[in-house]
PDB file of N, CA and C in Angstrom:
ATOM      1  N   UNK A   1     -26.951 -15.051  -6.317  1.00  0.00           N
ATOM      2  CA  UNK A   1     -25.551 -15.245  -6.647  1.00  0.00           C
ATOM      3  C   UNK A   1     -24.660 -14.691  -5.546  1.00  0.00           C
ATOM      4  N   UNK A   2     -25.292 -13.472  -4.962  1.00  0.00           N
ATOM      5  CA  UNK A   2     -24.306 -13.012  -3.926  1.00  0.00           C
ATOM      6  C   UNK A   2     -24.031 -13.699  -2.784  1.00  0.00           C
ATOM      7  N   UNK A   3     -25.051 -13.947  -2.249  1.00  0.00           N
ATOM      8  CA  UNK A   3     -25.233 -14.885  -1.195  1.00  0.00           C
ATOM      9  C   UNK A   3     -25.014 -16.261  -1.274  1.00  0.00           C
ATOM     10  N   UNK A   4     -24.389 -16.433  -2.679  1.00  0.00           N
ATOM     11  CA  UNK A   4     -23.762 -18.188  -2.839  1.00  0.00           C
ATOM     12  C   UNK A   4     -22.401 -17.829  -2.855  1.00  0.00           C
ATOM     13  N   UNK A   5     -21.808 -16.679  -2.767  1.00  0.00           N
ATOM     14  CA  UNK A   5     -20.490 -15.984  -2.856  1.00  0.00           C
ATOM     15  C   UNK A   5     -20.125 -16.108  -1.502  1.00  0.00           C
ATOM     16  N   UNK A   6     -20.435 -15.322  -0.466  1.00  0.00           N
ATOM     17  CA  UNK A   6     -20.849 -15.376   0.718  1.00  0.00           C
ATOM     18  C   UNK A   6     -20.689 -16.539   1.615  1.00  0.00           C
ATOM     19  N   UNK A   7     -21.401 -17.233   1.127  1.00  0.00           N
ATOM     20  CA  UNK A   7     -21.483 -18.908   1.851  1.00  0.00           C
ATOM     21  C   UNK A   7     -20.098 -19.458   1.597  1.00  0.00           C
ATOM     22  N   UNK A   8     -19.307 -19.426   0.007  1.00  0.00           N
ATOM     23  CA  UNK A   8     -18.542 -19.577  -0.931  1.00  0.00           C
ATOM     24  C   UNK A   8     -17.278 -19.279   0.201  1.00  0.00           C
ATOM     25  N   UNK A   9     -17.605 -17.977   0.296  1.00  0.00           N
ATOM     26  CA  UNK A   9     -16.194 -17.239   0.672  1.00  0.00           C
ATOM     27  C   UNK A   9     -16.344 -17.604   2.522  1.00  0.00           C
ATOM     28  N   UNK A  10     -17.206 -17.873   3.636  1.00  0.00           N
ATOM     29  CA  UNK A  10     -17.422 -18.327   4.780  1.00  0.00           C
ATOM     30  C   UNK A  10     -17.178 -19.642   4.862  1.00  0.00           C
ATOM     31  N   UNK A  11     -16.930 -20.640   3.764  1.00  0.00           N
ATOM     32  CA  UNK A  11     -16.392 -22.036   4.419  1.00  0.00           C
ATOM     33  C   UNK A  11     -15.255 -22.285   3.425  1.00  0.00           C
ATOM     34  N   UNK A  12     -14.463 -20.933   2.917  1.00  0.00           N
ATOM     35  CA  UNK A  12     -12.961 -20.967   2.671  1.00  0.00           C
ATOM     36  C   UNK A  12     -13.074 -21.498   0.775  1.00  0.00           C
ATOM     37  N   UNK A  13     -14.250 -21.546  -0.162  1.00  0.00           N
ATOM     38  CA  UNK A  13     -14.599 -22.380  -0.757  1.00  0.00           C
ATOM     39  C   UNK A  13     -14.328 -21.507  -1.610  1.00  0.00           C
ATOM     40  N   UNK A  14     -13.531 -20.517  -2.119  1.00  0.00           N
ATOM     41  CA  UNK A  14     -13.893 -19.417  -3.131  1.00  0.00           C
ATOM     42  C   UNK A  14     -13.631 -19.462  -4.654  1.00  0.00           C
ATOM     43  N   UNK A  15     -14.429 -19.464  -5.557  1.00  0.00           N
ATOM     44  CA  UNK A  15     -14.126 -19.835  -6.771  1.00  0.00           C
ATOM     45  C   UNK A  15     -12.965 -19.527  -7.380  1.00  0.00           C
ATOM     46  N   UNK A  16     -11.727 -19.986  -8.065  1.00  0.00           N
ATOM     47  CA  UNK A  16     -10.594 -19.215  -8.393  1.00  0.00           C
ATOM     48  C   UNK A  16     -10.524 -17.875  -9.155  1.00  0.00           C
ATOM     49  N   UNK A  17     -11.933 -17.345 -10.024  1.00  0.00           N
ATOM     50  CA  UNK A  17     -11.854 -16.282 -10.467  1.00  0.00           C
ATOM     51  C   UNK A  17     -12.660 -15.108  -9.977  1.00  0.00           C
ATOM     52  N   UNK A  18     -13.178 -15.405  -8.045  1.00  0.00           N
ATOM     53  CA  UNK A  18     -13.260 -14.429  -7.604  1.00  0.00           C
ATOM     54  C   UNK A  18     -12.788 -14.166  -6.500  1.00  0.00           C
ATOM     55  N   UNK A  19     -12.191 -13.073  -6.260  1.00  0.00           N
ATOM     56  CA  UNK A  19     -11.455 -12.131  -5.362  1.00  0.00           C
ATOM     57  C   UNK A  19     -12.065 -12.400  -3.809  1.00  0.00           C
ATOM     58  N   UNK A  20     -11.904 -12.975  -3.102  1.00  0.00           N
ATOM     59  CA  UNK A  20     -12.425 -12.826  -1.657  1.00  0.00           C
ATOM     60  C   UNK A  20     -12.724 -11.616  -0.799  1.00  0.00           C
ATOM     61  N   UNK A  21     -11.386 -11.010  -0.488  1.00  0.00           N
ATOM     62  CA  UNK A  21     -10.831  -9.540  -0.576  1.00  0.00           C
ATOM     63  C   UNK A  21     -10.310  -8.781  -0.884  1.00  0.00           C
ATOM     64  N   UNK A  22     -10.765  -7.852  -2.040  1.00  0.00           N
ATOM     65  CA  UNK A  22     -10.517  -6.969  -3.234  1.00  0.00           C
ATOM     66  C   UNK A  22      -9.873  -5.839  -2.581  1.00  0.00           C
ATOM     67  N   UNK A  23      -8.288  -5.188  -3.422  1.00  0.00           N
ATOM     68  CA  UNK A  23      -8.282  -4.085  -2.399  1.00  0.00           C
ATOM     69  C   UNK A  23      -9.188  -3.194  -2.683  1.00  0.00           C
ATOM     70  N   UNK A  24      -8.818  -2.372  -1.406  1.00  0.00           N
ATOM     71  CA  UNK A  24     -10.012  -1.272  -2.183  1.00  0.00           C
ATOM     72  C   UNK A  24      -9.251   0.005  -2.667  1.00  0.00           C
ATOM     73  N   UNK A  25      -8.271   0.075  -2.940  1.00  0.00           N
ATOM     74  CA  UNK A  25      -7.784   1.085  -3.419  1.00  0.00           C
ATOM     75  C   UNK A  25      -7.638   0.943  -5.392  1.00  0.00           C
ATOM     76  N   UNK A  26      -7.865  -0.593  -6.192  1.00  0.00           N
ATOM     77  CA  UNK A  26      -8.105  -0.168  -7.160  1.00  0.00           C
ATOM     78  C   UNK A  26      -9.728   0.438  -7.708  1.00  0.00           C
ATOM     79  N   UNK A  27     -10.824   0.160  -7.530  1.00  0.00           N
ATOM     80  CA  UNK A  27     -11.554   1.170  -8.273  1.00  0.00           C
ATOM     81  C   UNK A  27     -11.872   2.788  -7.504  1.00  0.00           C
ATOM     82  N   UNK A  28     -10.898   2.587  -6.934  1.00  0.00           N
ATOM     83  CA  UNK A  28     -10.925   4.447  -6.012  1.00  0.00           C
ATOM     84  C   UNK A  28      -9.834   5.202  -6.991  1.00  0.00           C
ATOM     85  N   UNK A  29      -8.544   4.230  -7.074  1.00  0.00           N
ATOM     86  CA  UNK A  29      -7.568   4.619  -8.225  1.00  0.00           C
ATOM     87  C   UNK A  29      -7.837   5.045  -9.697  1.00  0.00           C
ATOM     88  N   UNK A  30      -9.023   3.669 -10.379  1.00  0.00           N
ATOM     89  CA  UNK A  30      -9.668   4.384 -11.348  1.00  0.00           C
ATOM     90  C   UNK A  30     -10.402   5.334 -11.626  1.00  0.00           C
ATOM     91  N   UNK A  31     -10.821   5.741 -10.022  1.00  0.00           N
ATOM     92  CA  UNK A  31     -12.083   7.318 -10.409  1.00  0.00           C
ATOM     93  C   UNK A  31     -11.283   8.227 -10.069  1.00  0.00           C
ATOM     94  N   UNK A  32      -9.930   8.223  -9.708  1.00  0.00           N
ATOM     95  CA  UNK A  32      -9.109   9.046  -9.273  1.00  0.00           C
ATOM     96  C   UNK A  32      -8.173   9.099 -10.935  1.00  0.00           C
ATOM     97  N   UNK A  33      -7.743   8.168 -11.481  1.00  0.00           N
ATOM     98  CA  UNK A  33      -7.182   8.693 -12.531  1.00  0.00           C
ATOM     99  C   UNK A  33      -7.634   8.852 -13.656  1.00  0.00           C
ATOM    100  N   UNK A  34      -9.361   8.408 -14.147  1.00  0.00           N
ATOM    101  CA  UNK A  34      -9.785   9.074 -15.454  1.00  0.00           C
ATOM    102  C   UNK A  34      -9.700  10.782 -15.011  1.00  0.00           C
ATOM    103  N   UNK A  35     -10.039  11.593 -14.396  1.00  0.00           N
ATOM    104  CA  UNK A  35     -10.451  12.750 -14.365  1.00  0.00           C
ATOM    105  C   UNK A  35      -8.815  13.443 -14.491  1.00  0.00           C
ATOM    106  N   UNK A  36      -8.323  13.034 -13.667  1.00  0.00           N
ATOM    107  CA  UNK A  36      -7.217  13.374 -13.817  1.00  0.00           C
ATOM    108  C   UNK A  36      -6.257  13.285 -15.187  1.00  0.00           C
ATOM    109  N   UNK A  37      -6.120  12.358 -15.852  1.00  0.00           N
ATOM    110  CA  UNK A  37      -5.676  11.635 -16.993  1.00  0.00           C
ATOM    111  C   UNK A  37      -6.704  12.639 -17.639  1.00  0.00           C
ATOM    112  N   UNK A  38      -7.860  13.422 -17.852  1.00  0.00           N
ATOM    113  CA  UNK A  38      -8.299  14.126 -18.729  1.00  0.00           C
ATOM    114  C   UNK A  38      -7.757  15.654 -18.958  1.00  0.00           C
ATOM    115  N   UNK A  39      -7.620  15.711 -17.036  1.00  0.00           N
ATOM    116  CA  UNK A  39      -6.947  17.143 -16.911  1.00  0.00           C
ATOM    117  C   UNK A  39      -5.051  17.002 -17.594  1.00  0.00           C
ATOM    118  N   UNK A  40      -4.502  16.673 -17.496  1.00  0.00           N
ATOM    119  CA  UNK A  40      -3.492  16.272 -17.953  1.00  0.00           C
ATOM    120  C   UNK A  40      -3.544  16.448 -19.346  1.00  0.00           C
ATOM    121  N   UNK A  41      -4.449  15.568 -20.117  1.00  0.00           N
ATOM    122  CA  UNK A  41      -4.386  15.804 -21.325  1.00  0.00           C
ATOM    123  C   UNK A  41      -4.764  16.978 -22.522  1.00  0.00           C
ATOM    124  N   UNK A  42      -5.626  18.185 -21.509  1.00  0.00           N
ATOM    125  CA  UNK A  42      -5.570  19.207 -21.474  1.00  0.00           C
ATOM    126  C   UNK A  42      -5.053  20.119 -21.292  1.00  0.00           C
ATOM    127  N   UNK A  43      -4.102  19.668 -20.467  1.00  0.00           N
ATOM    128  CA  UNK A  43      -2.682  20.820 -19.715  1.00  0.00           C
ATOM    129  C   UNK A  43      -1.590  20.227 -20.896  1.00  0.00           C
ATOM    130  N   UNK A  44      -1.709  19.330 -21.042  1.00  0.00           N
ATOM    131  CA  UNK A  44      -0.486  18.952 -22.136  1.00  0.00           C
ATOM    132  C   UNK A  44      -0.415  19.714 -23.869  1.00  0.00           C
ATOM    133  N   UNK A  45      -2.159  19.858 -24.159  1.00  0.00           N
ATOM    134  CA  UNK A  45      -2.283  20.313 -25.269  1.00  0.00           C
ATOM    135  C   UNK A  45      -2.317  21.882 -25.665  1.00  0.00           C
ATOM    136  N   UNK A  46      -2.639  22.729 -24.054  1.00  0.00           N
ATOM    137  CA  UNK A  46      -2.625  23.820 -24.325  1.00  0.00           C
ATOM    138  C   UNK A  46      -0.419  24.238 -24.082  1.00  0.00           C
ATOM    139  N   UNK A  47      -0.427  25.465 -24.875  1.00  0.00           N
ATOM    140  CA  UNK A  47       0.741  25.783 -25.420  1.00  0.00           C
ATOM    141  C   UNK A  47       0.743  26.965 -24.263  1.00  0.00           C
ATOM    142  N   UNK A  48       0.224  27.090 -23.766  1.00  0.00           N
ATOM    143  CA  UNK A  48       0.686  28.022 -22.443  1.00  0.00           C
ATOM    144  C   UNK A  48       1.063  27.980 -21.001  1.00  0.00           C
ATOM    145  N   UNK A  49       0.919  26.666 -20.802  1.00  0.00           N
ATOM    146  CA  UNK A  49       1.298  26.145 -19.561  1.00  0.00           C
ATOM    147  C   UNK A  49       2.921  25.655 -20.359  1.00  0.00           C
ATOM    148  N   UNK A  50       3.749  25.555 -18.964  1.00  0.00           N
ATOM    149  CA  UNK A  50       5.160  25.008 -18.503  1.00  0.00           C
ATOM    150  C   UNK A  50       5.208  23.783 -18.710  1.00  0.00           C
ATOM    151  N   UNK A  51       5.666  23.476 -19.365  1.00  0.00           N
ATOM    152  CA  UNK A  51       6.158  21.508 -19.154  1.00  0.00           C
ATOM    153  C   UNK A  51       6.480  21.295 -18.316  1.00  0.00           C
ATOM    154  N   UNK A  52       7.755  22.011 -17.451  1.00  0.00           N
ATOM    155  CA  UNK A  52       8.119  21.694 -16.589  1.00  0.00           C
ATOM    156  C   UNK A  52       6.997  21.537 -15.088  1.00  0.00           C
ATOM    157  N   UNK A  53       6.245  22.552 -15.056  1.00  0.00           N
ATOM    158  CA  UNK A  53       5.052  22.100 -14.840  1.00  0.00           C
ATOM    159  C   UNK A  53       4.077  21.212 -14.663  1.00  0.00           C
ATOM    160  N   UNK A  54       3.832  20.601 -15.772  1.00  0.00           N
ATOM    161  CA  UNK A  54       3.199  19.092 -16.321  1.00  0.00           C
ATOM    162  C   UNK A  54       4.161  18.042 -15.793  1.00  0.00           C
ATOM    163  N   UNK A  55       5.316  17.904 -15.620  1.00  0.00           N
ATOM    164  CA  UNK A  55       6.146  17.207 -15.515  1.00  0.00           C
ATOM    165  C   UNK A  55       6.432  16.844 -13.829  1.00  0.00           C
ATOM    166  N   UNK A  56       6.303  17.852 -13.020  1.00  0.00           N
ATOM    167  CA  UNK A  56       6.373  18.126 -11.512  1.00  0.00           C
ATOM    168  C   UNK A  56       4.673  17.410 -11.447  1.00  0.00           C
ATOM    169  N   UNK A  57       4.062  17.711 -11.770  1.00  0.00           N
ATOM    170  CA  UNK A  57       2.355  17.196 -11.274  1.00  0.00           C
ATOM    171  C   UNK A  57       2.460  15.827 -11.551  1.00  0.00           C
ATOM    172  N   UNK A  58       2.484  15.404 -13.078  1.00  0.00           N
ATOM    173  CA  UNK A  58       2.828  13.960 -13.065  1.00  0.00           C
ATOM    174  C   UNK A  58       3.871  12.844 -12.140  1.00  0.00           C
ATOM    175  N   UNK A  59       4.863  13.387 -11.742  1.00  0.00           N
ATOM    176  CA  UNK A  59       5.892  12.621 -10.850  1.00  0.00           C
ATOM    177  C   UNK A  59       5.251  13.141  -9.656  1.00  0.00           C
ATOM    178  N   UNK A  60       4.862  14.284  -8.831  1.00  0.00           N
ATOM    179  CA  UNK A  60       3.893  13.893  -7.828  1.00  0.00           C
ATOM    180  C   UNK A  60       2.972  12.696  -7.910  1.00  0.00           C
ATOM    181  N   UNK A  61       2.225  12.912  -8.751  1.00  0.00           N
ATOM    182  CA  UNK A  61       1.234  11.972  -8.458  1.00  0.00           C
ATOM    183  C   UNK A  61       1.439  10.322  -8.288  1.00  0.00           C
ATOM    184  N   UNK A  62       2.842  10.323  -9.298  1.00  0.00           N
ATOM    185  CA  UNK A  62       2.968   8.703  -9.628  1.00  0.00           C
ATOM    186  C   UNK A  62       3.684   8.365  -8.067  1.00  0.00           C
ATOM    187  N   UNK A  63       4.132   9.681  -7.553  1.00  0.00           N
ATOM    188  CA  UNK A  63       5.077   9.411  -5.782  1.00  0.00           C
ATOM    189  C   UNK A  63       3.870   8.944  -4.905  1.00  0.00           C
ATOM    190  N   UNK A  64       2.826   9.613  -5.146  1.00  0.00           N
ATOM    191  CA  UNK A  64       1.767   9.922  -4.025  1.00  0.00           C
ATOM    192  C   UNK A  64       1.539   8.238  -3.902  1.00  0.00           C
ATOM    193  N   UNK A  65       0.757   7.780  -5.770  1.00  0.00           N
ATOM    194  CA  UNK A  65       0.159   6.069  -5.591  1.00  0.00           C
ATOM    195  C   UNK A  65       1.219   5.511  -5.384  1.00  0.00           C
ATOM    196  N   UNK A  66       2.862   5.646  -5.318  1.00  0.00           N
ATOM    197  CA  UNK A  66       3.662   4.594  -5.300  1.00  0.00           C
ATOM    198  C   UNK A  66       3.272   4.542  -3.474  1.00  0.00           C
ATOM    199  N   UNK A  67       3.279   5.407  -2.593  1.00  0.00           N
ATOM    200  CA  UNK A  67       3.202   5.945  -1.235  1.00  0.00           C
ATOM    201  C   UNK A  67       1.820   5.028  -0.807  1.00  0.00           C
ATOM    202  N   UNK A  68       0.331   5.608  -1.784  1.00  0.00           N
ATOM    203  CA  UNK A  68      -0.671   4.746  -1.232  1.00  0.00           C
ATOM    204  C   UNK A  68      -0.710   3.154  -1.394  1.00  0.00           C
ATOM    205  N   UNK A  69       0.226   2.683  -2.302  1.00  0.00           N
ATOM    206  CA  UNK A  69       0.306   0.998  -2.709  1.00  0.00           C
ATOM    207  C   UNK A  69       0.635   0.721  -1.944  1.00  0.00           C
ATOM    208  N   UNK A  70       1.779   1.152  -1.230  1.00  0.00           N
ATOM    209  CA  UNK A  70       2.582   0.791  -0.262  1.00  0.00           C
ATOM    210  C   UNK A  70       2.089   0.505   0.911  1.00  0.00           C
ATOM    211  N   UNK A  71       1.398   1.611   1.620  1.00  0.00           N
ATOM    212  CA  UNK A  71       0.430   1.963   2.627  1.00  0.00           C
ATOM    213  C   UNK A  71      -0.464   0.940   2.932  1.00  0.00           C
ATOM    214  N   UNK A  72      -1.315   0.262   1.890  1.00  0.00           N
ATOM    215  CA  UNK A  72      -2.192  -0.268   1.482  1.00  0.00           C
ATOM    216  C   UNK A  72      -1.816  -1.834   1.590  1.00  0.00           C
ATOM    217  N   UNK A  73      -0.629  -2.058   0.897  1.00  0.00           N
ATOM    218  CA  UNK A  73      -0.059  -3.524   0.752  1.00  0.00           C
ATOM    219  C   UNK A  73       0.427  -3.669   2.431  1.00  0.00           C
ATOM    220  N   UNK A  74       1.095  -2.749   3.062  1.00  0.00           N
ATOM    221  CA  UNK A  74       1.912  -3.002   4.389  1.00  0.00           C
ATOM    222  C   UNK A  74      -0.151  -3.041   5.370  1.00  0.00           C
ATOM    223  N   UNK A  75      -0.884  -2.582   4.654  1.00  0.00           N
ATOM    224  CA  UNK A  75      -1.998  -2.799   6.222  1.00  0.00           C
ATOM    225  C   UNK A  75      -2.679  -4.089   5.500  1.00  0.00           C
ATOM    226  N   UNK A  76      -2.625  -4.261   4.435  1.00  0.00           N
ATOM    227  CA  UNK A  76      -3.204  -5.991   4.307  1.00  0.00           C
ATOM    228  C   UNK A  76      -2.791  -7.120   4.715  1.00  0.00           C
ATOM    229  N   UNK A  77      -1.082  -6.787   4.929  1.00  0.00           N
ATOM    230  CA  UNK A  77       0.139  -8.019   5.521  1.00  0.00           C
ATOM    231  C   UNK A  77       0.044  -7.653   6.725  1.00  0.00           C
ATOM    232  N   UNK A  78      -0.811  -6.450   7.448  1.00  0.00           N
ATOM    233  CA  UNK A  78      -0.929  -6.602   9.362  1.00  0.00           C
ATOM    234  C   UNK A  78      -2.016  -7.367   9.293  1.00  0.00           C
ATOM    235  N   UNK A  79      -3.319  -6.976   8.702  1.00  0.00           N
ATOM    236  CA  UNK A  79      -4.149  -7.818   8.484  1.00  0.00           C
ATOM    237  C   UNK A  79      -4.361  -8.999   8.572  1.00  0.00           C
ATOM    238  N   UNK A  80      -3.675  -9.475   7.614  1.00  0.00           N
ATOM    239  CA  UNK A  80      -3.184 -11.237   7.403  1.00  0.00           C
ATOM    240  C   UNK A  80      -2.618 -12.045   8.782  1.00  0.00           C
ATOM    241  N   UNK A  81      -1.632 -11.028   9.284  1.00  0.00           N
ATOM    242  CA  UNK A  81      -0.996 -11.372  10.376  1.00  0.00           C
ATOM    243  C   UNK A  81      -1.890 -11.387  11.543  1.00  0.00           C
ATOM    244  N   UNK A  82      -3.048 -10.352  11.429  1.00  0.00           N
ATOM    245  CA  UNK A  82      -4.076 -10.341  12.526  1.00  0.00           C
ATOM    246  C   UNK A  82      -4.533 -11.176  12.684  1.00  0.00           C
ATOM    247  N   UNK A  83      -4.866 -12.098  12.107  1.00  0.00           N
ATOM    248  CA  UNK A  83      -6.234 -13.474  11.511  1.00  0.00           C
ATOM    249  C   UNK A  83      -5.769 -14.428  12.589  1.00  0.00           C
ATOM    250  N   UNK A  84      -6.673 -15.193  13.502  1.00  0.00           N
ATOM    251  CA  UNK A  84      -6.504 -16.258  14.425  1.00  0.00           C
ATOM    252  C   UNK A  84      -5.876 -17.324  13.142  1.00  0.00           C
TER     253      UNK A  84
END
């Protein structure tokens, strides 16, 4: 199957429900936000940490992926632009 993907995706032929070039920043994003999304939900439930706290970590983080999407989307459109 892979290697009919392959052939698939080398003479431009690619099935409409698979991805040619996947970014790679979503399943890095998902192993990056279950663990996180657990710690969070732990910092949220204990009564001794700061909200304000919780609140500064969460808007970091959502700055950081808005920063790596970005990053990510602007080197796929040099990319694109690279291509003979």
């Amino acid at each position: 199957m892979h290697a009919a993907l392959v052939r698939a995706a080398a003479s431009g032929r690619v099935p409409p429900h698979v991805s040619a070039a996947m970014n790679p920043l979503v399943p890095l994003s998902i192993l990056v936000c279950v663990p996180i999304a657990a710690i969070a939900l732990v910092l949220g439930t204990d009564t001794g940490i700061e909200t304000s706290l919780i609140t500064a970590t969460i808007k970091t983080f959502i700055i950081l992926g808005v920063i790596a999407a970005a990053i990510s989307f602007g080197a796929s459109r040099l990319a694109e632009r690279s291509r003979p």
